[in-house]
Protein backbone atom coordinates (compact mmCIF):
# COMPACT_ATOMS: atom_id res chain seq x y z
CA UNK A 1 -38.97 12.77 16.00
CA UNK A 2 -37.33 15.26 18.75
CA UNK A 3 -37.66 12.01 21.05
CA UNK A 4 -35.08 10.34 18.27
CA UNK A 5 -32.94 13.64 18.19
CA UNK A 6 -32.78 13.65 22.04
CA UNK A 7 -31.28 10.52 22.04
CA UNK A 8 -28.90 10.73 19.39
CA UNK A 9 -27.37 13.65 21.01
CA UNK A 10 -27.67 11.98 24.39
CA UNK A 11 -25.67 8.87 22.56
CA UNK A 12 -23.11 11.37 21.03
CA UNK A 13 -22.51 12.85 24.26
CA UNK A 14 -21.88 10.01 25.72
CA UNK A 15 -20.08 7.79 23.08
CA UNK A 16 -16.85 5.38 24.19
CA UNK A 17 -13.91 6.22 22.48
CA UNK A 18 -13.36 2.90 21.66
CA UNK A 19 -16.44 2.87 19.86
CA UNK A 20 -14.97 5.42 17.20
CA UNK A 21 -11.63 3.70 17.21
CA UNK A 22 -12.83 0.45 16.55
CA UNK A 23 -15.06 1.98 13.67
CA UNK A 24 -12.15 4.07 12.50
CA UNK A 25 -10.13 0.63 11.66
CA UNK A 26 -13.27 -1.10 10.26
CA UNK A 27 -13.72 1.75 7.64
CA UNK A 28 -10.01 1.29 6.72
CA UNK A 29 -10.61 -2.24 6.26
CA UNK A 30 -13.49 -2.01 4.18
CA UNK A 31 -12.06 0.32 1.62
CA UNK A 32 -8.98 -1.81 1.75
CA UNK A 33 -11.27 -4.92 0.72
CA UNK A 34 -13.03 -2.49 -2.40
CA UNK A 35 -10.25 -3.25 -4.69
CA UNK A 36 -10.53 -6.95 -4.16
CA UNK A 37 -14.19 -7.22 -4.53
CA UNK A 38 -14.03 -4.65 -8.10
CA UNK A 39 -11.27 -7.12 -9.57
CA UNK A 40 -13.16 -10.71 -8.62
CA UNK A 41 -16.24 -8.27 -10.50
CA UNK A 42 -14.40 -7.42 -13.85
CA UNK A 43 -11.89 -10.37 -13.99
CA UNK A 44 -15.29 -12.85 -12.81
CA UNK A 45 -12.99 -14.76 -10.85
CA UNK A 46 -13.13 -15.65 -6.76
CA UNK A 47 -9.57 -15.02 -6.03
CA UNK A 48 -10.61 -15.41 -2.25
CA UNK A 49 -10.47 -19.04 -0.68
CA UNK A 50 -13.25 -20.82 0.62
CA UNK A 51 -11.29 -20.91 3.99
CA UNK A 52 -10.40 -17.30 4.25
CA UNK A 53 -13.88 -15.42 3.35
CA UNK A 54 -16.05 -17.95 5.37
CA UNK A 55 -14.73 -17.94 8.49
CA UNK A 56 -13.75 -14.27 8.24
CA UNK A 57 -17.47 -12.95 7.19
CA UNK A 58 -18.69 -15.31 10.09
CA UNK A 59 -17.05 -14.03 12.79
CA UNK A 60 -17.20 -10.15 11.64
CA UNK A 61 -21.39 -10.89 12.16
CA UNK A 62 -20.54 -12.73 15.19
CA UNK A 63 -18.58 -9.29 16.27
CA UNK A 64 -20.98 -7.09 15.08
CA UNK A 65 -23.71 -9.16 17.21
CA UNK A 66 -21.32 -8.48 20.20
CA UNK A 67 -20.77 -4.95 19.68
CA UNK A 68 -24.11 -4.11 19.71
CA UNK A 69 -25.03 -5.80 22.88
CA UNK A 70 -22.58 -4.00 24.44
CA UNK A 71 -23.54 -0.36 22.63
CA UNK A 72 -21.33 0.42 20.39
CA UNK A 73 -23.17 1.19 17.51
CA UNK A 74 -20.85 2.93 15.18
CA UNK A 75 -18.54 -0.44 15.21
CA UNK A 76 -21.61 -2.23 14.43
CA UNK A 77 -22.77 -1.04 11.92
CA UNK A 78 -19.33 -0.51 10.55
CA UNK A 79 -18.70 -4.16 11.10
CA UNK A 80 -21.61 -5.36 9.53
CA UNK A 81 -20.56 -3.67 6.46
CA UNK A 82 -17.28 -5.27 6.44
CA UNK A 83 -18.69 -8.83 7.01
CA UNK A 84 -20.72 -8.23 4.38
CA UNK A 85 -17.82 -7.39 1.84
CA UNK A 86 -16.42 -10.48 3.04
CA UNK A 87 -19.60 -12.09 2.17
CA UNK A 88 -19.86 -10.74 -1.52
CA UNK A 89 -15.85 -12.30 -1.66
CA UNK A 90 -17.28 -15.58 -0.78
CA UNK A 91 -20.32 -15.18 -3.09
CA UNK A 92 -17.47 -14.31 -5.78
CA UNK A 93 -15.77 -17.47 -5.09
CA UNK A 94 -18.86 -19.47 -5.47
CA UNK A 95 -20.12 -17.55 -8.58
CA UNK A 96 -16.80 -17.84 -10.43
CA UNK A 97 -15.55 -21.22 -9.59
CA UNK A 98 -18.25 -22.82 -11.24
């Protein structure tokens, strides 16, 4: 456990500011995406296009493979989140076109 500590501080210490911007804007468009994903829900329609969610969830895991080879973690994890909203737009779509 205190090895797992030591490096979390030692990662905090040390973090890119880039890493928390980049995070920063992925939160914002997450929540941004919340309302969309709670209206396809209720009105059980994919008002998301085919072309738009599956390219866009994609790349975000393509990104989020990228930003943690390079280290930054937060933007990872942050991005994985966000492809994965775009994911549950496309599931939506398929769902609700039927």
């Amino acid at each position: 456990m205190r090895y797992w500590l030591e490096n979390l501080t030692f990662y905090i210490n040390n973090m890119l500011w880039q890493d928390i911007v980049i995070a920063i804007a992925c939160v914002i468009f997450s929540v941004s995406l919340t309302p969309q994903i709670y209206q396809g829900f209720k009105e059980k329609k994919g008002h998301i296009a085919y072309a738009t969610s599956a390219p866009t969830f994609v790349g975000l895991y393509a990104i989020t493979y990228a930003y943690f080879t390079i280290g930054l973690v937060f933007s990872g994890v942050i991005s994985l989140i966000t492809g994965t909203l775009w994911l549950t737009l496309f599931i939506q779509k398929l769902i609700y076109s039927k």
